[in-house]
Protein backbone atom coordinates (compact mmCIF):
# COMPACT_ATOMS: atom_id res chain seq x y z
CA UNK A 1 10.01 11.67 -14.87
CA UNK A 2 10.20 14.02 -12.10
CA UNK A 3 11.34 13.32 -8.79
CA UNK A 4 12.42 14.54 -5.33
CA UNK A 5 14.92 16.14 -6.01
CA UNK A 6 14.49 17.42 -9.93
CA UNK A 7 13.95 16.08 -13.25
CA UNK A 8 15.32 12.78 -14.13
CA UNK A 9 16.23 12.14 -17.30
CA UNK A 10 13.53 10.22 -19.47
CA UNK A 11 14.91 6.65 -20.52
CA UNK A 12 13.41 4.56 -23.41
CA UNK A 13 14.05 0.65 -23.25
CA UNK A 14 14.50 -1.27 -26.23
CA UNK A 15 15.41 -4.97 -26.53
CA UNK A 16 17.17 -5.80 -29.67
CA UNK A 17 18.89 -8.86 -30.74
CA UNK A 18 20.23 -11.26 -33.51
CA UNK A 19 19.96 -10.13 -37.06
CA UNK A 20 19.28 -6.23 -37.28
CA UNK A 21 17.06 -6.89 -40.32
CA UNK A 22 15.08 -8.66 -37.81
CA UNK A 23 14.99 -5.76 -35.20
CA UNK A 24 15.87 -2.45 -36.89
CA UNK A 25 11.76 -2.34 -37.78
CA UNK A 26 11.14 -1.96 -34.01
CA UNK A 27 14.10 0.31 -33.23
CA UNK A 28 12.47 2.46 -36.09
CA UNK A 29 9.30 2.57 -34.54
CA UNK A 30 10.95 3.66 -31.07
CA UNK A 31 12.95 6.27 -32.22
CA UNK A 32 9.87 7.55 -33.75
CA UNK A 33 8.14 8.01 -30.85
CA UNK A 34 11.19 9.25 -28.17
CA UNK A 35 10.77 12.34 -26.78
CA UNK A 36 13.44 15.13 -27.76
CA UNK A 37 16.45 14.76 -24.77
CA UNK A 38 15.95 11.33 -23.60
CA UNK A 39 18.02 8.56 -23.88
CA UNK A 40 17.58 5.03 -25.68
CA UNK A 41 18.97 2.64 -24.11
CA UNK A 42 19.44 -0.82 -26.33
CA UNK A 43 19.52 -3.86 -24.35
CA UNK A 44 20.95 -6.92 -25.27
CA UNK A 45 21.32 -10.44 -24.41
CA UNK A 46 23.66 -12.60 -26.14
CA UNK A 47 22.99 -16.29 -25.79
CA UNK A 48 26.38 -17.90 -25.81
CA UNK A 49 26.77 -21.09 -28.55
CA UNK A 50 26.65 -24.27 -26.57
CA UNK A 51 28.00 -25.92 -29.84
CA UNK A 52 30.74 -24.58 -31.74
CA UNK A 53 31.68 -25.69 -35.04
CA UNK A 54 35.47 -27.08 -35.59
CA UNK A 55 37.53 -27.30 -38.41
CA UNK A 56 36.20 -30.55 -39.93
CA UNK A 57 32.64 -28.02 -39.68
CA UNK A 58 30.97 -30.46 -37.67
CA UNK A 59 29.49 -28.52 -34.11
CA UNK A 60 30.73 -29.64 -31.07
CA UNK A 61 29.40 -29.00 -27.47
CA UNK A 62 31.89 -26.81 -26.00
CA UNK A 63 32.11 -29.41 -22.41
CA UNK A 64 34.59 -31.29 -24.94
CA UNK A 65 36.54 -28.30 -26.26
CA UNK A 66 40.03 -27.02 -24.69
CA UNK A 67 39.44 -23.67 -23.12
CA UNK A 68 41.70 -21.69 -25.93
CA UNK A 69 38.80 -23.07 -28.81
CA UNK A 70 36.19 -21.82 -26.83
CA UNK A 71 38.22 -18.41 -25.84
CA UNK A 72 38.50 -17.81 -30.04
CA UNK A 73 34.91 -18.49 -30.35
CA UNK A 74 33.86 -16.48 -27.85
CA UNK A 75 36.02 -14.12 -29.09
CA UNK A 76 34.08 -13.98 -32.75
CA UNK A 77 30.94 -14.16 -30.83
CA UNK A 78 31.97 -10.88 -28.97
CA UNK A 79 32.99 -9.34 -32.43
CA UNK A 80 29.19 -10.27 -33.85
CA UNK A 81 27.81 -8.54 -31.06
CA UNK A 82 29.59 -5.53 -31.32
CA UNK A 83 29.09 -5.05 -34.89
CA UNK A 84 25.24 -5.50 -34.93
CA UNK A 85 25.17 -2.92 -31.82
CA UNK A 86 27.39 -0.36 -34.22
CA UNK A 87 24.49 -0.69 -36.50
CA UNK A 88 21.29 -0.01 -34.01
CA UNK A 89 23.89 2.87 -32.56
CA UNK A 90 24.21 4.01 -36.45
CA UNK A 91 20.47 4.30 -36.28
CA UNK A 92 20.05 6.00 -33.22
CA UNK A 93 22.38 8.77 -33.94
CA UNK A 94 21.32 9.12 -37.65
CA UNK A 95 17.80 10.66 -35.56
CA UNK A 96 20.24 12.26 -33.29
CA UNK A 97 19.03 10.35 -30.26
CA UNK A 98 21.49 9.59 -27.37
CA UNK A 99 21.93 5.91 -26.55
CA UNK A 100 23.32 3.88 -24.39
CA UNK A 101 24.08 -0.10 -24.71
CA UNK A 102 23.28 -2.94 -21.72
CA UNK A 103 24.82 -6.48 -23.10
CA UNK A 104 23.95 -9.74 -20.88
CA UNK A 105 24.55 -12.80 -21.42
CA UNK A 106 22.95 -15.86 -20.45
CA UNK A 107 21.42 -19.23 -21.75
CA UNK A 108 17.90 -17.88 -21.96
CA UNK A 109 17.31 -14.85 -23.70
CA UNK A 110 14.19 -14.31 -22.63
CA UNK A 111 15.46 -15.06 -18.54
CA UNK A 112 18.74 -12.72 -19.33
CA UNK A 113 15.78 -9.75 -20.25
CA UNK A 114 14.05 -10.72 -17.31
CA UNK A 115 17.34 -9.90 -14.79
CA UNK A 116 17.91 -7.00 -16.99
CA UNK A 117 14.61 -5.41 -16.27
CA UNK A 118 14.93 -6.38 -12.60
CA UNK A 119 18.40 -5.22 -12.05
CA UNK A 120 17.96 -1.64 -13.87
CA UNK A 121 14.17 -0.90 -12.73
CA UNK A 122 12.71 -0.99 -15.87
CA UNK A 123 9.07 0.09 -16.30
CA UNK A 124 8.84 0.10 -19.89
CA UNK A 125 10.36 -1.43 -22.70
CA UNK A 126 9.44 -1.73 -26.33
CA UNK A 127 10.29 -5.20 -27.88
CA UNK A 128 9.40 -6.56 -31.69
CA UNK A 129 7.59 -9.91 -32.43
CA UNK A 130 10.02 -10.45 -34.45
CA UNK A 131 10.39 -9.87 -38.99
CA UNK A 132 7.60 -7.91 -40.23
CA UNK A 133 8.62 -8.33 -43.90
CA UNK A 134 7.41 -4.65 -44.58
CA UNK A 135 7.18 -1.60 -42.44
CA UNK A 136 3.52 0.54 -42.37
CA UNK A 137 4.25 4.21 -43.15
């Protein structure tokens, strides 16, 4: 994109999410069509549990947990997070493509994408349908 004042450095929005079985298919597909020197940027939106399980493994909504069970689980939700991003980053730089990470969170994943694209001015992003089962050459 060129602007005013000089080029601006080409960004490629991609949502990913959940299990990277799930969305490494669509990453793939982006990465294969990002032109050389721009940046990926991965955006995701973690939807917080509104039930967490407890020792007895029953789930329980977390307006009846003390705030240090809900701080641990949070906690191993974070950890989740970080490792599936270490994978789509894996990707990324395995094509040598620069990226950059945006994590939301919020209720509704598809509301927390929403705020994403409005906050950062995005004009295109490249989201999956979801499993494939089998990627076209």
């Amino acid at each position: 994109m060129a602007g005013e004042g000089g080029a601006e450095e080409e960004k490629v929005y991609v949502a990913v999410g959940g299990e990277p079985e799930r969305c490494l298919p669509t990453l793939r597909w982006a990465l294969s069509y990002t032109p050389a020197g721009s940046t990926l940027v991965l955006l995701y939106v973690h939807r917080p549990d509104a039930m967490i399980p407890i020792f007895t493994g029953a789930r329980v909504p977390v307006c009846v947990l003390k705030d240090e069970v809900i701080n641990v689980h949070r906690q191993k939700e974070r950890s989740i997070v970080q490792e599936r991003l270490r994978i789509f980053t894996a990707e990324c730089e395995s094509k040598q493509v620069h990226t950059e990470v945006i994590i939301a969170e919020n209720d509704s994943i598809g509301l927390g994408i929403v705020k994403l694209i409005e906050e950062h001015k995005i004009g295109t992003l490249i989201m999956g349908a979801g499993y494939y089962g089998y990627v076209s050459s």
